[in-house]
Protein backbone atom coordinates (compact mmCIF):
# COMPACT_ATOMS: atom_id res chain seq x y z
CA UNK A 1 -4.15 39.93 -53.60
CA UNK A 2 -6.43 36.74 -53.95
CA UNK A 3 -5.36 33.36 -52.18
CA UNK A 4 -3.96 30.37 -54.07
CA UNK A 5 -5.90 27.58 -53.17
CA UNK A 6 -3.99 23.88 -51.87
CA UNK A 7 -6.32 21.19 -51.20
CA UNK A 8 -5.65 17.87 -49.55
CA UNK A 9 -7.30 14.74 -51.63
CA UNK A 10 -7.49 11.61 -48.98
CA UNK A 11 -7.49 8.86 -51.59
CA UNK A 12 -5.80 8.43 -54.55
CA UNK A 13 -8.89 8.09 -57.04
CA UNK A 14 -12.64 8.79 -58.09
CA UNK A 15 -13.77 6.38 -55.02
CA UNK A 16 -12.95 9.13 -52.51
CA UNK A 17 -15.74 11.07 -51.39
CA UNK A 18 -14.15 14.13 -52.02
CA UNK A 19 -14.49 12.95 -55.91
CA UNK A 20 -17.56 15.02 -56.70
CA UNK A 21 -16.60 18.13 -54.94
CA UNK A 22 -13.29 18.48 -56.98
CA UNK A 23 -15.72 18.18 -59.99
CA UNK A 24 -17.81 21.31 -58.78
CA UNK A 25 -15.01 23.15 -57.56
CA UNK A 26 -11.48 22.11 -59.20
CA UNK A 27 -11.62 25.25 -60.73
CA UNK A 28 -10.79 27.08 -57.56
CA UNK A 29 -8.02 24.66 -56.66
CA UNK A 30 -4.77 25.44 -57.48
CA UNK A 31 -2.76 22.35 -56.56
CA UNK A 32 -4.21 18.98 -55.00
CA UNK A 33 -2.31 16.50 -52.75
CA UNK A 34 -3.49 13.15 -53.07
CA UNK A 35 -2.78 11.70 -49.94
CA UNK A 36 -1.28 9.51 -49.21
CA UNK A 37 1.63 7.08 -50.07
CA UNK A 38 3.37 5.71 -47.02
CA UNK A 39 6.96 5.02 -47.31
CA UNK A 40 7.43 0.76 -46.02
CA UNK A 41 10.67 -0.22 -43.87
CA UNK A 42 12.39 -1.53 -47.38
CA UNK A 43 12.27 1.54 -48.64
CA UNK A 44 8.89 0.73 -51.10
CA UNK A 45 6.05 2.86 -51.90
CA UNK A 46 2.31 1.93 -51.20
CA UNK A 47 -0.55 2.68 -53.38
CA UNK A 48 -1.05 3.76 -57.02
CA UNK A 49 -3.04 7.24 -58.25
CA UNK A 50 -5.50 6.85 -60.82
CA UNK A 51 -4.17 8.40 -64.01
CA UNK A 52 -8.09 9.10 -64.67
CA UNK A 53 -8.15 11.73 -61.59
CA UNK A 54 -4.68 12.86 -62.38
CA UNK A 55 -5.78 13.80 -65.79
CA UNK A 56 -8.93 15.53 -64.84
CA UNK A 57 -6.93 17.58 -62.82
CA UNK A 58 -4.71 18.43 -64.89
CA UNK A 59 -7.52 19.57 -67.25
CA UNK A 60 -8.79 22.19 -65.02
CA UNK A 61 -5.06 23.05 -64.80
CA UNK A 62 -4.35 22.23 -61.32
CA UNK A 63 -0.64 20.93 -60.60
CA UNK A 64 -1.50 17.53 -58.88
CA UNK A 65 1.26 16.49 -55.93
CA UNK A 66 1.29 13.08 -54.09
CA UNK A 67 1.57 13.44 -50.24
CA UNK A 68 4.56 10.89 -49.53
CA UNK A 69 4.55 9.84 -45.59
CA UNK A 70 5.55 7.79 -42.46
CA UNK A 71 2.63 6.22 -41.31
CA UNK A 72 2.31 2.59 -40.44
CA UNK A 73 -0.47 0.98 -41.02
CA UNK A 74 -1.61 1.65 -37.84
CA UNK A 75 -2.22 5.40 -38.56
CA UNK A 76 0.93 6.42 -36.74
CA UNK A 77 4.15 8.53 -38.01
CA UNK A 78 7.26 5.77 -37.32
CA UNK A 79 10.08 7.82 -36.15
CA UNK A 80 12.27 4.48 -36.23
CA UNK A 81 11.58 4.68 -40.39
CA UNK A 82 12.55 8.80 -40.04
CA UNK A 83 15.68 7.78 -38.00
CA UNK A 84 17.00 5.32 -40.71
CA UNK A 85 15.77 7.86 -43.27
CA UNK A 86 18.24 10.32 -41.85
CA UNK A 87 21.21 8.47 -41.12
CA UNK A 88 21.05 5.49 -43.92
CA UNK A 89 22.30 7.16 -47.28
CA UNK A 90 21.96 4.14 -49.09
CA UNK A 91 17.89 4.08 -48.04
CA UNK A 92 17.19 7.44 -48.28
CA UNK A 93 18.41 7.37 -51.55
CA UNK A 94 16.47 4.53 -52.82
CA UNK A 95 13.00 6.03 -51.12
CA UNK A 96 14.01 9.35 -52.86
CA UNK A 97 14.12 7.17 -56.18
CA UNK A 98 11.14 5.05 -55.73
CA UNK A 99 9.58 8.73 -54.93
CA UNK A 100 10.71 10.46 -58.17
CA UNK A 101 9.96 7.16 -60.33
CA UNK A 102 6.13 7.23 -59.19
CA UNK A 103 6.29 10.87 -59.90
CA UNK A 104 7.04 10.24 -63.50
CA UNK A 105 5.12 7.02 -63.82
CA UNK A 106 2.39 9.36 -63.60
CA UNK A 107 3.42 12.74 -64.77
CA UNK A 108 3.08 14.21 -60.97
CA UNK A 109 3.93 17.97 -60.63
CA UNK A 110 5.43 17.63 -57.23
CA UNK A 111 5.77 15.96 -53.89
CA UNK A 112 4.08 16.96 -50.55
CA UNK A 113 6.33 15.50 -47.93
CA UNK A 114 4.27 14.07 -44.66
CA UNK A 115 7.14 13.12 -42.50
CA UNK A 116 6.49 13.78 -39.26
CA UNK A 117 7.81 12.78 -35.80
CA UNK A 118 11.36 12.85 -36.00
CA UNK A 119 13.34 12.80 -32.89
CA UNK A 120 13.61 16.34 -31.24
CA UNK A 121 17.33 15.31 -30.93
CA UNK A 122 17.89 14.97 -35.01
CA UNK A 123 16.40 18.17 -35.78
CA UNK A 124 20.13 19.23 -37.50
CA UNK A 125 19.79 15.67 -39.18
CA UNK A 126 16.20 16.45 -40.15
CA UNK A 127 17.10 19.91 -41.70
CA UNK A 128 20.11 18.66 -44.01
CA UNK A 129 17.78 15.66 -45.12
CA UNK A 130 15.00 18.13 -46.25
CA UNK A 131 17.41 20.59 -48.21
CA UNK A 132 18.96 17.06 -49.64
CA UNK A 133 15.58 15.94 -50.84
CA UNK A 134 14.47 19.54 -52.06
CA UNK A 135 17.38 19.91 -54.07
CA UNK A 136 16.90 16.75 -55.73
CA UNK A 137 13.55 17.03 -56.37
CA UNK A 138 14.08 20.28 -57.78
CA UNK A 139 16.61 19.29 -60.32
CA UNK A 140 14.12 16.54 -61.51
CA UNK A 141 11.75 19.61 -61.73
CA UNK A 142 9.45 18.65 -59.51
CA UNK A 143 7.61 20.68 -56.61
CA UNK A 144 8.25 20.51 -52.91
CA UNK A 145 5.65 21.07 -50.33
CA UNK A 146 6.02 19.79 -47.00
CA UNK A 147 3.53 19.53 -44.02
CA UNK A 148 4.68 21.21 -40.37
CA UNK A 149 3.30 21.63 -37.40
CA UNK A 150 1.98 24.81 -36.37
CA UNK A 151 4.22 26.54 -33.46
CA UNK A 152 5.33 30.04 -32.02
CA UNK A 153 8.32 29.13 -30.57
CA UNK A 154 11.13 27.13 -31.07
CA UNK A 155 10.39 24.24 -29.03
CA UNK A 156 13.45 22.31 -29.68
CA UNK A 157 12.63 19.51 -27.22
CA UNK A 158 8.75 18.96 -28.07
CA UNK A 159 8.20 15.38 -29.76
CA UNK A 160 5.92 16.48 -32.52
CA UNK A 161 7.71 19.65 -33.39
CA UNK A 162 10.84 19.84 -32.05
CA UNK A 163 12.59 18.91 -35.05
CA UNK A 164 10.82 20.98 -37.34
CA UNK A 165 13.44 24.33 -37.70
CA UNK A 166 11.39 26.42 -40.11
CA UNK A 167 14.48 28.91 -41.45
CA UNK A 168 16.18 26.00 -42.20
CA UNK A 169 12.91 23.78 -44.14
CA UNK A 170 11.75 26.99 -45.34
CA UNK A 171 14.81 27.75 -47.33
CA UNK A 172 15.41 24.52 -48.74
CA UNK A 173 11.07 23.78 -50.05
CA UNK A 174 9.07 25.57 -52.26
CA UNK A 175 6.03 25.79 -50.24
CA UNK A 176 5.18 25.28 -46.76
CA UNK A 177 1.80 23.91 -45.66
CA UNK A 178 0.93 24.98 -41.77
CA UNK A 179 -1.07 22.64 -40.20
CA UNK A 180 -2.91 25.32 -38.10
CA UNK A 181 -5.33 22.93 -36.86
CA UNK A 182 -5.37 20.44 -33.81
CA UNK A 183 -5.38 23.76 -31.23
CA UNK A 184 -7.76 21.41 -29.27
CA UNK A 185 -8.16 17.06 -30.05
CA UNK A 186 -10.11 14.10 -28.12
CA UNK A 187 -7.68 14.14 -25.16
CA UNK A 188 -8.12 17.95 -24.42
CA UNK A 189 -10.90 19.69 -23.08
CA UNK A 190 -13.84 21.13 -25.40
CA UNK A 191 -12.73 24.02 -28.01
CA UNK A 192 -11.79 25.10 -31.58
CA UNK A 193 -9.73 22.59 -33.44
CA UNK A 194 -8.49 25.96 -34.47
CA UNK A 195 -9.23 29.24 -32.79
CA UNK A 196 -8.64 32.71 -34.82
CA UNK A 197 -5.92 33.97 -31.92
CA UNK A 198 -4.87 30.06 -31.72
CA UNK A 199 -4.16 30.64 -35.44
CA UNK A 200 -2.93 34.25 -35.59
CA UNK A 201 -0.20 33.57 -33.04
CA UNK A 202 1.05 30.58 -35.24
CA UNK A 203 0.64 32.21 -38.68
CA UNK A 204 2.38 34.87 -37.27
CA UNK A 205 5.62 32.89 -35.53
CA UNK A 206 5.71 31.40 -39.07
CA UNK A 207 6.05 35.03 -40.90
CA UNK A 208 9.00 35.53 -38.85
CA UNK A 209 10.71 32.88 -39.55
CA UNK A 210 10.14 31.44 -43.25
CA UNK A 211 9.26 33.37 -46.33
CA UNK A 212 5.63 34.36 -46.10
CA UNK A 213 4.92 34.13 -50.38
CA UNK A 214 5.79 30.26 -49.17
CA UNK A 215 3.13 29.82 -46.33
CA UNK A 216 0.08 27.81 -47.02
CA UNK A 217 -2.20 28.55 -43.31
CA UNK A 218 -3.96 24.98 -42.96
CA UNK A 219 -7.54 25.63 -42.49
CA UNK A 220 -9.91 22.14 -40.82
CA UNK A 221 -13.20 21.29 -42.42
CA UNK A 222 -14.17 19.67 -39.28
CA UNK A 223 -14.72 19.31 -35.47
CA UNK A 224 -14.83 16.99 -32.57
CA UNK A 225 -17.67 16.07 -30.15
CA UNK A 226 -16.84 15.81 -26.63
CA UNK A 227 -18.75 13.38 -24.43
CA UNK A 228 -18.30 14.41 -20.45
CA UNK A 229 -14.86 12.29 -19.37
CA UNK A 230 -13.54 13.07 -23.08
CA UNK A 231 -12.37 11.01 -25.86
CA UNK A 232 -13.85 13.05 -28.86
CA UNK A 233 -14.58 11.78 -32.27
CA UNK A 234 -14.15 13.77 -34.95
CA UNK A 235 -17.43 15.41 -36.49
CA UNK A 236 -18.02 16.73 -40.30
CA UNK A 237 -19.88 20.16 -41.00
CA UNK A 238 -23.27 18.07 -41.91
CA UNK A 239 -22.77 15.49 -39.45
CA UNK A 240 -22.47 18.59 -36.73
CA UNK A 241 -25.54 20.71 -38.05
CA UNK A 242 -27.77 17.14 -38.27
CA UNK A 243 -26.77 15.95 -34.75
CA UNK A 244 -27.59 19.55 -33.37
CA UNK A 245 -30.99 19.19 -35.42
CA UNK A 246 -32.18 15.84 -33.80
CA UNK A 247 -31.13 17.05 -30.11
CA UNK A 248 -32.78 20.50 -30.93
CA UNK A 249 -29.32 21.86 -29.73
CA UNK A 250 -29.19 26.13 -30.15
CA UNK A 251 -26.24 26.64 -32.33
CA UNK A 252 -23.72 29.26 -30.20
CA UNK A 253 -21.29 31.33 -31.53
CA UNK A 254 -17.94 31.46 -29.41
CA UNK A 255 -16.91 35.17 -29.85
CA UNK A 256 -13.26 34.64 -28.44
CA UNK A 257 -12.63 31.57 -30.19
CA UNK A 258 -14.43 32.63 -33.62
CA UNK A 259 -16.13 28.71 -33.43
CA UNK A 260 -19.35 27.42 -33.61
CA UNK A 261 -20.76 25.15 -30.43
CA UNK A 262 -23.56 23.37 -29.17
CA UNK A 263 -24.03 20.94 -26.18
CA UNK A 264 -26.57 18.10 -25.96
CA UNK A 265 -27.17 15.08 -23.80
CA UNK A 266 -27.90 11.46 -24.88
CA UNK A 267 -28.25 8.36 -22.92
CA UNK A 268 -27.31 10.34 -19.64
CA UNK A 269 -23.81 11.56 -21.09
CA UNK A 270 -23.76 15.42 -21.86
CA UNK A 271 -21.54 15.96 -24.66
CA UNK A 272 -20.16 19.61 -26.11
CA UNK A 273 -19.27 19.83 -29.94
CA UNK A 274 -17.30 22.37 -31.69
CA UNK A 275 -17.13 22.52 -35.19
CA UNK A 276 -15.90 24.84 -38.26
CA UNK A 277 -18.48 26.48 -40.18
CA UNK A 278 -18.56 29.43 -43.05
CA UNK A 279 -18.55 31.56 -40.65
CA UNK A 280 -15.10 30.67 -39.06
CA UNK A 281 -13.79 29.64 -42.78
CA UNK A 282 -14.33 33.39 -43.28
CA UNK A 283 -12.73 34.62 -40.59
CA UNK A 284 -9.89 32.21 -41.42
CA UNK A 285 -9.50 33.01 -44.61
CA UNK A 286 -9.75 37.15 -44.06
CA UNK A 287 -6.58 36.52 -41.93
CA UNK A 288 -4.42 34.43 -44.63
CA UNK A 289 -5.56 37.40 -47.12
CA UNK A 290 -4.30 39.98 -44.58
CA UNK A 291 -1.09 38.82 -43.94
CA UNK A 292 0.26 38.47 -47.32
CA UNK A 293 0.88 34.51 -47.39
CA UNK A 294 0.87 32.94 -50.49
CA UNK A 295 -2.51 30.96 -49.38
CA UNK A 296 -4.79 27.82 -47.74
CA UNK A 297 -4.07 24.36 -47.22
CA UNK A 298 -8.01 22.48 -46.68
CA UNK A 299 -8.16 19.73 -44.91
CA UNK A 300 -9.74 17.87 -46.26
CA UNK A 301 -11.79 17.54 -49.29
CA UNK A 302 -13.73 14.21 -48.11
CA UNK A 303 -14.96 16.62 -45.78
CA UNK A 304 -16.38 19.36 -48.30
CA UNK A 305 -19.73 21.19 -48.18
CA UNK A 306 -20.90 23.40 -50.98
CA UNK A 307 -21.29 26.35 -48.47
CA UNK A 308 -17.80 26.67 -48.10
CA UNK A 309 -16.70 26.28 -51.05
CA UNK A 310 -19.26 29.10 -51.76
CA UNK A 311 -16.93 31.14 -49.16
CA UNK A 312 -13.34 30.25 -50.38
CA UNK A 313 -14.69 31.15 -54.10
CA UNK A 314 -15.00 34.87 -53.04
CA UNK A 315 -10.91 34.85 -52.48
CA UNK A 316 -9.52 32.50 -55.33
CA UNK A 317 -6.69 33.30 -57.78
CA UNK A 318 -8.46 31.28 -60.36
């Protein structure tokens, strides 16, 4: 059965420089999630969508969401704004309506909820919140997709995913984007930012626990380079092949880890890069097909290269 295709938007209009790729390929998108709108400690809403996008979307008949989230303006999830979320009725009610109003401002199909970070201690709290929201949401007819963090256990106690209890979030949304990416990030040593058995084990923990015609598997467009003493900085498809190019770096193909990888040295620092390719997209996206989930998540689409959407093509619904 072919994949339905979810595809993460980071902007919220033409400027974005994932702009021209949904022009090529909005036809195999299913639904897009222009992210993001961060929630602000009064309970507002940042940012505005461009009808224009909105409408060109909807024109290739794609159902267009808007990723709703908890980041500060310094890039990090506030779990102070998630703990008032949970326990203030009064505020939580009046994000929920600032939420559904900008959803009908601009004739929205759904909501992709970014929350992340909760305390490991208000995981119950957490739970009861989503199926609150859902339900809502759902009676204003609206879709809900929320983002979680890729695990195979439990974990009650771990701060990014501790409060995540999939029966519970699964029941309550409509569609459940894994973000099976991150495996290894700058403060860890060199490797996949997502690894086929790194991936397989978390696909498969989700299975168990939430419906599988719910599960989006979150696939990475990108990679990190790794200077000797870490700190790695993310690196795009082109950015990888160019900087391999002008170092005349051999591209190597990690057979355990289904990843591409080079090393190269510059201004006496030796530095190893690993970064997805459509050879791993493949591999990635023969897995989602074999295991019967409803599809892939991309992140993200500022981060496109025609090859792979060549690749995803071959599995589409559309």
């Amino acid at each position: 059965m072919p994949l339905n295709v979810f595809a993460f938007y980071n902007g919220l209009n033409e400027q974005a420089r994932g702009y021209p790729y949904l022009k090529r390929y909005g036809r195999s998108i299913n639904q897009l999630a222009l992210f993001q709108i961060p929630i602000q400690n009064n309970g507002s809403l940042i940012g505005q969508p461009s009808r224009g996008l909105i409408n060109e979307a909807h024109a290739m008949g794609i159902k267009v969401l808007l990723t709703v989230s908890n980041l500060t303006q310094e890039g990090k999830f506030s779990t102070s704004l998630m703990r008032r979320l949970l326990r203030d009725q009064d505020f939580a009610n009046l994000v929920w309506q600032n939420i559904r109003n900008l959803l009908v401002e601009y004739q929205l199909d759904g909501v992709n909820l970014d929350l992340e970070k909760a305390a490991p201690a208000d995981r119950s709290l957490f739970s009861r919140f989503i199926q609150t929201w859902s339900t809502l949401f759902q009676q204003a007819n609206f879709l809900v997709t929320i983002d979680v963090p890729a695990k195979s256990s439990v974990d009650p106690l771990d701060v990014w995913k501790g409060s995540f209890d999939y029966s519970a979030i699964g029941q309550a949304v409509d569609e459940v984007i894994l973000m099976t990416y991150e495996e290894h990030w700058p403060g860890s040593p060199p490797g996949s930012v997502a690894s086929l058995p790194w991936v397989t084990e978390m696909l498969n923990y989700a299975i168990a626990t939430m419906p599988p015609q719910k599960i989006y598997m979150g696939i990475p467009f990108y990679g990190y380079d790794w200077p000797d003493g870490g700190g790695a900085k993310a690196i795009s498809y082109h950015r990888a092949l160019e900087l391999a190019r002008r170092h005349g770096a051999p591209l190597r193909w990690d057979p355990i880890q289904h990843s591409t990888y080079f090393h190269y040295g510059t201004m006496g620092v030796n530095h190893t890069v690993y970064f997805e390719d459509p050879r791993s997209l493949k591999d990635k996206m023969d897995l989602a097909l074999s295991k019967g989930i409803r599809g892939v998540a991309l992140w993200e689409m500022n981060l496109s290269y025609p090859q792979a959407w060549e690749v995803i093509q071959n599995y589409v619904l559309r």
